[in-house]
Protein backbone atom coordinates (compact mmCIF):
# COMPACT_ATOMS: atom_id res chain seq x y z
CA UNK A 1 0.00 0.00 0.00
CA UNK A 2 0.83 3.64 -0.23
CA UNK A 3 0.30 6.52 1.93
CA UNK A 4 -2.07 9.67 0.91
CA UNK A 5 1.17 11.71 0.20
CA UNK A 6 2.46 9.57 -2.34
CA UNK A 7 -1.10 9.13 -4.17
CA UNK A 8 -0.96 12.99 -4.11
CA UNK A 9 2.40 13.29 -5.54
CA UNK A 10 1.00 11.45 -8.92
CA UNK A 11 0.40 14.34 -11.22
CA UNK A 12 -3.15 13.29 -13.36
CA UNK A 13 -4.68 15.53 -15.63
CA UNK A 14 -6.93 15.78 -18.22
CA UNK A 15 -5.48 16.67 -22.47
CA UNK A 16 -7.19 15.87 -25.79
CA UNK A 17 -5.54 14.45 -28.13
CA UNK A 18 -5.01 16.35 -30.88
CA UNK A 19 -2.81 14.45 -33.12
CA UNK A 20 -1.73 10.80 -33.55
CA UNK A 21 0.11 8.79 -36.12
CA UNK A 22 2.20 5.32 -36.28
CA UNK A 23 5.26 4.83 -33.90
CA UNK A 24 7.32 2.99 -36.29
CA UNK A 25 10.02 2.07 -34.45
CA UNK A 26 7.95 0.91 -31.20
CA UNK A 27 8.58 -3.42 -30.50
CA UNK A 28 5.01 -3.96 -30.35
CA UNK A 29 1.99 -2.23 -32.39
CA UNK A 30 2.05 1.71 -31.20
CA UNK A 31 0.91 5.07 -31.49
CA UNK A 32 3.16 8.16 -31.24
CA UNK A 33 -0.23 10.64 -29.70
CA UNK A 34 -0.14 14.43 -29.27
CA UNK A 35 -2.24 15.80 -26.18
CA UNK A 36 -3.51 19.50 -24.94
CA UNK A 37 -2.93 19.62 -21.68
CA UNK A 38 -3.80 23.59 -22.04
CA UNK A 39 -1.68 26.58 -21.51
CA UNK A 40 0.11 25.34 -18.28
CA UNK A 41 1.15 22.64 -19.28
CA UNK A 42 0.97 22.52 -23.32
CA UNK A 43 0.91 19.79 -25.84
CA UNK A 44 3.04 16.57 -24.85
CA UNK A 45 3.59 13.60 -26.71
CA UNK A 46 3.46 9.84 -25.75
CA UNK A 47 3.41 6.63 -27.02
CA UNK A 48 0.54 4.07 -26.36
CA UNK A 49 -0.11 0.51 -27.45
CA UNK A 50 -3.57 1.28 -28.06
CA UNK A 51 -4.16 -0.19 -31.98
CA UNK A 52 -6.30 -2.78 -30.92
CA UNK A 53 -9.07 -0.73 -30.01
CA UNK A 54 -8.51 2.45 -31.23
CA UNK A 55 -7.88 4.46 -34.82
CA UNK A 56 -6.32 7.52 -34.84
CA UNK A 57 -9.51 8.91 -36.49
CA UNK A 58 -11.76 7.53 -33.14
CA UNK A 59 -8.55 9.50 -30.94
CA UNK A 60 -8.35 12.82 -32.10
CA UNK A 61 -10.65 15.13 -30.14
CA UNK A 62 -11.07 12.62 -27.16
CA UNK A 63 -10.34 13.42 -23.70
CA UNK A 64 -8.07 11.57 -21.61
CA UNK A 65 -6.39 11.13 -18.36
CA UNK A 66 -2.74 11.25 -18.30
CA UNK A 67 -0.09 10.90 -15.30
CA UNK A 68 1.90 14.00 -16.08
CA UNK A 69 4.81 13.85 -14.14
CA UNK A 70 6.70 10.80 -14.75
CA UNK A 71 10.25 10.93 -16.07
CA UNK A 72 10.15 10.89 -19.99
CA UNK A 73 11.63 8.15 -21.92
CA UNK A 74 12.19 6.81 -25.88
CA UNK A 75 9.81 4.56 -27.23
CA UNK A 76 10.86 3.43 -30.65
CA UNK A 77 11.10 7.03 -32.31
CA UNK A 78 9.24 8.92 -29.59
CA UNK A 79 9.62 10.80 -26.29
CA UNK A 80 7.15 9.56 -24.83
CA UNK A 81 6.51 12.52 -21.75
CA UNK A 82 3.05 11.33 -19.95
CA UNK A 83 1.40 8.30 -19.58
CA UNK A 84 -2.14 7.79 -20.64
CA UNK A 85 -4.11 5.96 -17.96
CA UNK A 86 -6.15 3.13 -18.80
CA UNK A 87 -7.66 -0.48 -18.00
CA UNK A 88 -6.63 -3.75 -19.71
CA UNK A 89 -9.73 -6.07 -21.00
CA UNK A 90 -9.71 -9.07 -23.18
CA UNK A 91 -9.59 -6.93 -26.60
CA UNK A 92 -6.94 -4.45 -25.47
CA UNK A 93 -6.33 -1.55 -23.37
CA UNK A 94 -10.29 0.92 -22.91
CA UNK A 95 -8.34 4.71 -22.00
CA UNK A 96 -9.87 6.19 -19.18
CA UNK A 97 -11.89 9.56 -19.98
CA UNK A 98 -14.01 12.29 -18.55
CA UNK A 99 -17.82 11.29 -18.49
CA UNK A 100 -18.12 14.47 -19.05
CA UNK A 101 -16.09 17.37 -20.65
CA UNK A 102 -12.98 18.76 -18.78
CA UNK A 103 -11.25 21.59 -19.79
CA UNK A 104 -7.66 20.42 -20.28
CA UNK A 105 -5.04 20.75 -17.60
CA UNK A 106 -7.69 20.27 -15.06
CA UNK A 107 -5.93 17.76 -12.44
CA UNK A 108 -7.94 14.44 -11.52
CA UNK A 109 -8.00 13.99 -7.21
């Protein structure tokens, strides 16, 4: 288990995505996926393995939540800066989003 302060110290916001094309270089099936975090925090890029469930067409213009402050690191071709949050099933990985509409940068608690 962890203790409230650590829970706290995991940065989660809300971005769309705004862009998204092929990581080519990735080891397994990825995409290289801009997000808005708004004017704080700005666009950031990541890679996901999300091409079982997703097209870039269904990502661009959906909301997601991100962990924001995580140490970036090279995925295939991409610096990959935040992680996108989601849950594993038995098709693939289902991103967690707002029910609702956020406005970007807002932090999830």
């Amino acid at each position: 288990m962890i203790d409230i302060e650590t829970f706290d110290s995991i940065d989660m916001r809300v971005g769309t995505v705004v862009s998204v094309s092929t990581n080519k270089r990735a080891r397994k099936p990825a995409y290289k996926v801009d997000i808005d975090f708004g004017k704080d925090i700005g666009i950031k890029s990541t890679s996901a393995q999300i091409t079982d469930l997703y097209t870039p067409e269904t990502l661009v213009g959906m909301q997601v939540v991100c962990c924001v402050n995580l140490p970036a690191m090279r995925i295939g071709s991409v610096k990959s800066e935040v992680r996108i949050l989601g849950a594993d099933n038995e098709k693939g990985c289902v991103l967690l989003t707002p029910s609702l509409p956020a406005e970007n940068g807002n932090r999830i608690f």
